[in-house]
PDB file of N, CA and C in Angstrom:
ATOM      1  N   UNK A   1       8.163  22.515  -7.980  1.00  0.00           N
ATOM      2  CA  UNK A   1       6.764  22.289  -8.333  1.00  0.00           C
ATOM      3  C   UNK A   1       6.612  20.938  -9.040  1.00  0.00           C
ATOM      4  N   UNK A   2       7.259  21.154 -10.113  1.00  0.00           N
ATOM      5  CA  UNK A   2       7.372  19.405 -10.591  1.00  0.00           C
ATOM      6  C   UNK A   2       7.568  17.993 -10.044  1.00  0.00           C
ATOM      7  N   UNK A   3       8.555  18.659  -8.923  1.00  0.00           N
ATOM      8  CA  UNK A   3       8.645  17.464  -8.067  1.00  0.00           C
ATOM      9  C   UNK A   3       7.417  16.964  -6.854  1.00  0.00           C
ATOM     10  N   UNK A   4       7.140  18.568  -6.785  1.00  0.00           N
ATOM     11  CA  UNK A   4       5.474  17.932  -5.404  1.00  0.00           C
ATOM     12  C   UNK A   4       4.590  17.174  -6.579  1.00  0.00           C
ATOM     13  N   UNK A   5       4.356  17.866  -7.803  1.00  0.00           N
ATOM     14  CA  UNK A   5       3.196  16.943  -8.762  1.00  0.00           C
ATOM     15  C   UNK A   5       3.525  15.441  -8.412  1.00  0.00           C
ATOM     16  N   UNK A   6       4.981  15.223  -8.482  1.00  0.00           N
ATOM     17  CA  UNK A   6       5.616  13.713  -8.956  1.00  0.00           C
ATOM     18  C   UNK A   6       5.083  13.189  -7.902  1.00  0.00           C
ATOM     19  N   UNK A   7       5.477  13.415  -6.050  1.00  0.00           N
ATOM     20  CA  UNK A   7       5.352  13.002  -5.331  1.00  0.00           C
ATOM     21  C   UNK A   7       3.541  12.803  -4.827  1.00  0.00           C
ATOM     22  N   UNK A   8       2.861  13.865  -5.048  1.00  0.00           N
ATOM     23  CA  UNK A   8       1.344  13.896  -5.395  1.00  0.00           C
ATOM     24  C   UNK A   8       0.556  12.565  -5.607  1.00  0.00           C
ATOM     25  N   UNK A   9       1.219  12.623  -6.890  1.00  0.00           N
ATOM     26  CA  UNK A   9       0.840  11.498  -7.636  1.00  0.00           C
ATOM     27  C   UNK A   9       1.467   9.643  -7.466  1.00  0.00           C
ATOM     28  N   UNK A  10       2.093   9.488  -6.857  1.00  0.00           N
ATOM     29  CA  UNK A  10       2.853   8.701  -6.210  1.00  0.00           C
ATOM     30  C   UNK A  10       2.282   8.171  -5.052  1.00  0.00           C
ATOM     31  N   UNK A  11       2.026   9.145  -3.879  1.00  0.00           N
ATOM     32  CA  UNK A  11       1.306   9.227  -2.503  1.00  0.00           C
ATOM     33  C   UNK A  11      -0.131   8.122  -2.973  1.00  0.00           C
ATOM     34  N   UNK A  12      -0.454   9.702  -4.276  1.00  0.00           N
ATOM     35  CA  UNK A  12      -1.744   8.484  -4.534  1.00  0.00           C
ATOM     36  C   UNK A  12      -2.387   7.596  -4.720  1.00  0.00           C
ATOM     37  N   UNK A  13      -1.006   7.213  -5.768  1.00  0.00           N
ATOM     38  CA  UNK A  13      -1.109   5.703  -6.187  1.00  0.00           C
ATOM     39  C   UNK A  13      -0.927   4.855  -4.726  1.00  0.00           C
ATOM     40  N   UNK A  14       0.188   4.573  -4.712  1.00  0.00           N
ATOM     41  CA  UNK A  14      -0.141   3.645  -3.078  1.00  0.00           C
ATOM     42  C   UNK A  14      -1.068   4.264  -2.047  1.00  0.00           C
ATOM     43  N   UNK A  15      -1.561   5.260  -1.775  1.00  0.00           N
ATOM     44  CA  UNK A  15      -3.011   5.192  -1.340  1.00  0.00           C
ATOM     45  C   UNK A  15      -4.220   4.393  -1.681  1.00  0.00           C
ATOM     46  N   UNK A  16      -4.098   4.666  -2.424  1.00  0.00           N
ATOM     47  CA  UNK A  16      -5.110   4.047  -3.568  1.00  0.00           C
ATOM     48  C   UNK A  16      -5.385   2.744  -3.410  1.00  0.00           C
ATOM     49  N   UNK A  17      -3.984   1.807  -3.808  1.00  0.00           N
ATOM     50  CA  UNK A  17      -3.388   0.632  -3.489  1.00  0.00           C
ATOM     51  C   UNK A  17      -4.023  -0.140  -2.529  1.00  0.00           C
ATOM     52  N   UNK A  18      -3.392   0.977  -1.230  1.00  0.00           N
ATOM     53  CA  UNK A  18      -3.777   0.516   0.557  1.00  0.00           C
ATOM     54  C   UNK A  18      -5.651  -0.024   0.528  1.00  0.00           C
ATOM     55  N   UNK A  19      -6.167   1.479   0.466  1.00  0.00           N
ATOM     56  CA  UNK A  19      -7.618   1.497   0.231  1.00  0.00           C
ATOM     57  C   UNK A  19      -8.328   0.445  -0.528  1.00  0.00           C
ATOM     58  N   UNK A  20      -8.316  -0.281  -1.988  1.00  0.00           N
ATOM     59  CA  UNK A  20      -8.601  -1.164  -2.281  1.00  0.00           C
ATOM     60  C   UNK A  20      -7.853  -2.212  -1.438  1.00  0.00           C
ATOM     61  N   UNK A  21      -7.058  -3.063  -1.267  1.00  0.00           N
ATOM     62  CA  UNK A  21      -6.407  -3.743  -0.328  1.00  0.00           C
ATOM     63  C   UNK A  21      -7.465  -3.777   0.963  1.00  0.00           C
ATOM     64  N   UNK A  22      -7.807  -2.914   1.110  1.00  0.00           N
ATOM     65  CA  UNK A  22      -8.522  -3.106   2.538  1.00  0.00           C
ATOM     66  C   UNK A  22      -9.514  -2.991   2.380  1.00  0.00           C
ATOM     67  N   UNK A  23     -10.334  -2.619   1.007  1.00  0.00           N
ATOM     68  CA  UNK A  23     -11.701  -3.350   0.866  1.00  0.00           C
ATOM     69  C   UNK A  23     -11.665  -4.366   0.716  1.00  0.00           C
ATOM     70  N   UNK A  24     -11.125  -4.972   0.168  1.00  0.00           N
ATOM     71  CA  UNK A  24     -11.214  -6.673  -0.240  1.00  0.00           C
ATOM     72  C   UNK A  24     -11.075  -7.244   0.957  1.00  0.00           C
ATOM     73  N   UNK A  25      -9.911  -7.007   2.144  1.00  0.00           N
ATOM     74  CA  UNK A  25      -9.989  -7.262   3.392  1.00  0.00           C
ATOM     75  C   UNK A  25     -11.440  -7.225   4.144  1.00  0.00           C
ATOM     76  N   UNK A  26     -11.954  -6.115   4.015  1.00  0.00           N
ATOM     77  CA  UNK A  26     -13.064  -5.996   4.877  1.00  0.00           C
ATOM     78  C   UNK A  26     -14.406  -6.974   4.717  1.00  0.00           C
ATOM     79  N   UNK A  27     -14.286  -6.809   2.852  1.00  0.00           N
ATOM     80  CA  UNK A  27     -15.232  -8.176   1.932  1.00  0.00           C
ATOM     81  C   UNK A  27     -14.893  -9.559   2.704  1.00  0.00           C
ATOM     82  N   UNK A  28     -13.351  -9.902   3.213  1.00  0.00           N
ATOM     83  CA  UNK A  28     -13.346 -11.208   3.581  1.00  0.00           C
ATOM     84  C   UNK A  28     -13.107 -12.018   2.360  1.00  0.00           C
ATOM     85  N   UNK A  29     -12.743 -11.512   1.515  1.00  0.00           N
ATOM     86  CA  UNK A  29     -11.812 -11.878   0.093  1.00  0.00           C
ATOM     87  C   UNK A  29     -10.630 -12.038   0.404  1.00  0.00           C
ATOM     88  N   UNK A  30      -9.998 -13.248   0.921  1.00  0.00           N
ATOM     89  CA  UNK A  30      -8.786 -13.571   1.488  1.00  0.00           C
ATOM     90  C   UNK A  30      -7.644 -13.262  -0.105  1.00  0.00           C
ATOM     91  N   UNK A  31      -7.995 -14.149  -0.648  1.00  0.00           N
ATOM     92  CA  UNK A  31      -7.511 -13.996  -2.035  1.00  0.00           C
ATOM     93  C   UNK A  31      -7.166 -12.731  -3.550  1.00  0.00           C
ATOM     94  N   UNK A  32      -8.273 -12.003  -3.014  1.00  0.00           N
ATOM     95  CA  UNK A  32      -7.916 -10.556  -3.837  1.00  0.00           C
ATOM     96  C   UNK A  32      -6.937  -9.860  -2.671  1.00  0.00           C
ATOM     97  N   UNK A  33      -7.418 -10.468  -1.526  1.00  0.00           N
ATOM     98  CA  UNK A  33      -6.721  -8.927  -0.769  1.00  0.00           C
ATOM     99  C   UNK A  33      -5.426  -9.198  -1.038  1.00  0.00           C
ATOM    100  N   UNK A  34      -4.806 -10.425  -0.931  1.00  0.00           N
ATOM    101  CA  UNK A  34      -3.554 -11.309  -1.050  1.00  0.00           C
ATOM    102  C   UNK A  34      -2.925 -10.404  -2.600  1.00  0.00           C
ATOM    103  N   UNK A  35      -3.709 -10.598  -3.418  1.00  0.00           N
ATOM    104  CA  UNK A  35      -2.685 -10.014  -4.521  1.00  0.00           C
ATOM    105  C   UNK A  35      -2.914  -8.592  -4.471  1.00  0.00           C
ATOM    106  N   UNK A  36      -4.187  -7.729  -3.929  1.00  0.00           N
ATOM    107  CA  UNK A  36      -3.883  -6.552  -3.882  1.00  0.00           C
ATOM    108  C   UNK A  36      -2.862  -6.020  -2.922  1.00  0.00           C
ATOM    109  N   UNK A  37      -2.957  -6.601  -1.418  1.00  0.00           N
ATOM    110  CA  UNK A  37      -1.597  -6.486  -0.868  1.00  0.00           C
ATOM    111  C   UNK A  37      -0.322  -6.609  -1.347  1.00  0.00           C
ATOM    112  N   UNK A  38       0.147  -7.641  -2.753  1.00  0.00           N
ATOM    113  CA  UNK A  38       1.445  -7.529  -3.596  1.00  0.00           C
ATOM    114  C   UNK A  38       1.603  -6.192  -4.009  1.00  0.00           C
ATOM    115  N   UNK A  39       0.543  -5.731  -4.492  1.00  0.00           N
ATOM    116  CA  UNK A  39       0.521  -4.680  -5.607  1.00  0.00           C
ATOM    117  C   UNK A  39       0.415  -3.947  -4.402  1.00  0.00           C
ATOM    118  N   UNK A  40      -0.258  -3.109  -3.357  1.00  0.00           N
ATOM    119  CA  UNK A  40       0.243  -2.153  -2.557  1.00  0.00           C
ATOM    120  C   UNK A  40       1.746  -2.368  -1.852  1.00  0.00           C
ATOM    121  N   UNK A  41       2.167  -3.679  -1.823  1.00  0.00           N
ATOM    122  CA  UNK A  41       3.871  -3.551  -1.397  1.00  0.00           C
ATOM    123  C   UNK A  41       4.896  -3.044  -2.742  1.00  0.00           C
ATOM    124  N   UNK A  42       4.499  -3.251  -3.410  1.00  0.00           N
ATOM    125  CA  UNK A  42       4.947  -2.855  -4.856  1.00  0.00           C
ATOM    126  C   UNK A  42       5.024  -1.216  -4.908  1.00  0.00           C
ATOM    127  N   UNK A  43       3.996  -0.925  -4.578  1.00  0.00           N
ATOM    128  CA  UNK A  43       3.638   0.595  -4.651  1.00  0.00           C
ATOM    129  C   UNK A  43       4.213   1.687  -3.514  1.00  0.00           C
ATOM    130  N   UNK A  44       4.759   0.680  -2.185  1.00  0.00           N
ATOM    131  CA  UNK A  44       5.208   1.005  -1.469  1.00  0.00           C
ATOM    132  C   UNK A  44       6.871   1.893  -1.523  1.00  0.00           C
ATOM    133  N   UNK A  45       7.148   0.218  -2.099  1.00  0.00           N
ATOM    134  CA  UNK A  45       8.445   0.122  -2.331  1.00  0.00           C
ATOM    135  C   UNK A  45       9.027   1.435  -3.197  1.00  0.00           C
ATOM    136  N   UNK A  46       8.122   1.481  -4.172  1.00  0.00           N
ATOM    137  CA  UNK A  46       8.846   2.503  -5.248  1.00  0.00           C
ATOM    138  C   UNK A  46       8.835   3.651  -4.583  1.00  0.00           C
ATOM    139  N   UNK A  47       7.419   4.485  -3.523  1.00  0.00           N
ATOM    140  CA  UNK A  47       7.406   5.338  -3.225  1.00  0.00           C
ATOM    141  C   UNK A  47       8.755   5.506  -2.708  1.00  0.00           C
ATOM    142  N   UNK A  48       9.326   4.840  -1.450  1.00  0.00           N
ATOM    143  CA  UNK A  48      10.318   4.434  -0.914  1.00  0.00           C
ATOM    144  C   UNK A  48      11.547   4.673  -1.708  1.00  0.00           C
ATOM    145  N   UNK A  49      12.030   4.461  -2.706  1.00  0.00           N
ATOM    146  CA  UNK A  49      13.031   4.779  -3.739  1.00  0.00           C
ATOM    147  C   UNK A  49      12.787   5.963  -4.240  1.00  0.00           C
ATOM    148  N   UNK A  50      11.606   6.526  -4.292  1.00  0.00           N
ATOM    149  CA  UNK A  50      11.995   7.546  -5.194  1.00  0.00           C
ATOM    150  C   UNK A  50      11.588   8.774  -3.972  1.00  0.00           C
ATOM    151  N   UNK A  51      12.033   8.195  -2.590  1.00  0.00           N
ATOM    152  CA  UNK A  51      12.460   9.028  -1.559  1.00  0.00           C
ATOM    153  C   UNK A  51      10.690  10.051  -1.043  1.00  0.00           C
ATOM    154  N   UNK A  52       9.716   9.610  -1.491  1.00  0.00           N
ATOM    155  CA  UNK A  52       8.165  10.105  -1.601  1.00  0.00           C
ATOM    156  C   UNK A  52       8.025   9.848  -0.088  1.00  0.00           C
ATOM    157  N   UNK A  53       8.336   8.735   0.680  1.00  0.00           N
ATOM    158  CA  UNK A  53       8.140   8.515   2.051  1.00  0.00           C
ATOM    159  C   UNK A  53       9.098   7.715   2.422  1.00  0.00           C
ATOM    160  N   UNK A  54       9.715   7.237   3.648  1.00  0.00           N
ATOM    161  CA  UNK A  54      10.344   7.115   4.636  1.00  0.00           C
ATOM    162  C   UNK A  54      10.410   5.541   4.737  1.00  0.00           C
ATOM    163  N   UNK A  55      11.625   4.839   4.981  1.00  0.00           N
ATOM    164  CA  UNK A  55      11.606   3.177   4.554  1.00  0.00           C
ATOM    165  C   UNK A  55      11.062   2.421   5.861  1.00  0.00           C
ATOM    166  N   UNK A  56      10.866   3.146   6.452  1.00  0.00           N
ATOM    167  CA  UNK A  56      10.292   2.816   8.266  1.00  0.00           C
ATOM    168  C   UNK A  56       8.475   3.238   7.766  1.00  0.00           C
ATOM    169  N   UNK A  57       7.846   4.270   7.169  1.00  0.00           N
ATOM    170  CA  UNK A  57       6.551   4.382   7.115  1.00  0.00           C
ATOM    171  C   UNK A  57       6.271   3.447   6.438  1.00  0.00           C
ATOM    172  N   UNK A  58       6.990   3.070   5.211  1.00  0.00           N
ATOM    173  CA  UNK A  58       6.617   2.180   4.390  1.00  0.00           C
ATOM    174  C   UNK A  58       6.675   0.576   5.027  1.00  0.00           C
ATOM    175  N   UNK A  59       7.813   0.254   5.809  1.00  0.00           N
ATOM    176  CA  UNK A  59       7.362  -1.160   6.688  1.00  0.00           C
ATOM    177  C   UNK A  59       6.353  -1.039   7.499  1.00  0.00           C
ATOM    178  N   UNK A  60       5.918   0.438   8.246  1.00  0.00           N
ATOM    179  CA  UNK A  60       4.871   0.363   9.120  1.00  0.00           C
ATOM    180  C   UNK A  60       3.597  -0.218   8.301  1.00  0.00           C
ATOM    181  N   UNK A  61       3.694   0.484   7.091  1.00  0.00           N
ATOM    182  CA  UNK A  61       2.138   0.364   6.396  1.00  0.00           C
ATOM    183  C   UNK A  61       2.082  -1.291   6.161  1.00  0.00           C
ATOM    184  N   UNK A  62       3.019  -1.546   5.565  1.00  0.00           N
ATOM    185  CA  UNK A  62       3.127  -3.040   4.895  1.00  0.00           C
ATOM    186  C   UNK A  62       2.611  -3.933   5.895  1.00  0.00           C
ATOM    187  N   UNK A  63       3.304  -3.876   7.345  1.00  0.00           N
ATOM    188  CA  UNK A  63       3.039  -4.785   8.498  1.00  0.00           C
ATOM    189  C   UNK A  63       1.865  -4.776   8.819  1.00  0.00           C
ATOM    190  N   UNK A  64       1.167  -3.382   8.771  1.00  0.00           N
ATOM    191  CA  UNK A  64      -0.318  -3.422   9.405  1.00  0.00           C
ATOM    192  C   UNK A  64      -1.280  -4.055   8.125  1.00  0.00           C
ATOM    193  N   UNK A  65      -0.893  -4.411   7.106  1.00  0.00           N
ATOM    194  CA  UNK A  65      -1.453  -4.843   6.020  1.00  0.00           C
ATOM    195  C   UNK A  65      -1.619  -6.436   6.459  1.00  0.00           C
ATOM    196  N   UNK A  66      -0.347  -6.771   6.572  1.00  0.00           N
ATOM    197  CA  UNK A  66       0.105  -8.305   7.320  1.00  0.00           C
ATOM    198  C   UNK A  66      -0.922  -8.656   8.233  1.00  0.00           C
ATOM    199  N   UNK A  67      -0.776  -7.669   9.119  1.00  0.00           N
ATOM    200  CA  UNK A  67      -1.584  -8.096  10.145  1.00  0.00           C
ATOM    201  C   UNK A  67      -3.168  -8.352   9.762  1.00  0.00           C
ATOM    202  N   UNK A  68      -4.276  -6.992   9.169  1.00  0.00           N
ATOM    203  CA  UNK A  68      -5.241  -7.175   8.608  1.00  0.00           C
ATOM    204  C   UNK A  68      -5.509  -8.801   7.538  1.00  0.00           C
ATOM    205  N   UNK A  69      -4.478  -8.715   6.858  1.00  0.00           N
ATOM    206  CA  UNK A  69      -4.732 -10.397   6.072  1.00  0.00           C
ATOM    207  C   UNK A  69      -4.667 -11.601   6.666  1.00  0.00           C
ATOM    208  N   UNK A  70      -3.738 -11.388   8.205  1.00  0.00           N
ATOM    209  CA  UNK A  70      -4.052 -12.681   8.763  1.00  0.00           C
ATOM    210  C   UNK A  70      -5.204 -12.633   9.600  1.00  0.00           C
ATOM    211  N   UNK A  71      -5.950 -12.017   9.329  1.00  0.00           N
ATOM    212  CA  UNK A  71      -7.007 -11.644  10.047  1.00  0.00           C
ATOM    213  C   UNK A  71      -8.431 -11.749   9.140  1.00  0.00           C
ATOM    214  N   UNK A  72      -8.369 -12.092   8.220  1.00  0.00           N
ATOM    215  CA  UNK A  72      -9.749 -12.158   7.268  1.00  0.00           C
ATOM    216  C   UNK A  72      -9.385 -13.950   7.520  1.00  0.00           C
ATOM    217  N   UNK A  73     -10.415 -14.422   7.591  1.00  0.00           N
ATOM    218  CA  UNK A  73     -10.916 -15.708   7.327  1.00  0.00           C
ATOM    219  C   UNK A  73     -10.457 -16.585   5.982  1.00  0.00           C
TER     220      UNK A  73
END
């Protein structure tokens, strides 16, 4: 039980992360999205270590992030 809370809460945070990240994307805020994309790879990563998701979901997400930022103006 303690451990789904941990992972719960984890998921969320880099959810969270992604979701802002891709408002700022959608705004056409090249520049927030840029550092919110740090901070969702950040958020990635840890999920990733502390075994929450899979080191292949976590490059999937990251890349499609990549892709969306070279894609705002």
């Amino acid at each position: 039980i303690k451990a789904t809370e941990r992972n719960k809460a984890v998921k969320s945070e880099f959810k969270t992360a992604i979701r802002k990240f891709r408002e700022a994307a959608e705004a056409g805020n090249r520049d927030e999205a840029e550092a919110l994309m740090r901070e969702a790879s950040q958020q990635l990563d840890k999920a990733t270590s502390k075994g929450v998701i899979h080191s292949n979901q976590a490059a999937n997400k990251k890349a499609r992030m990549a892709t969306r930022l070279n894609k705002v103006a």
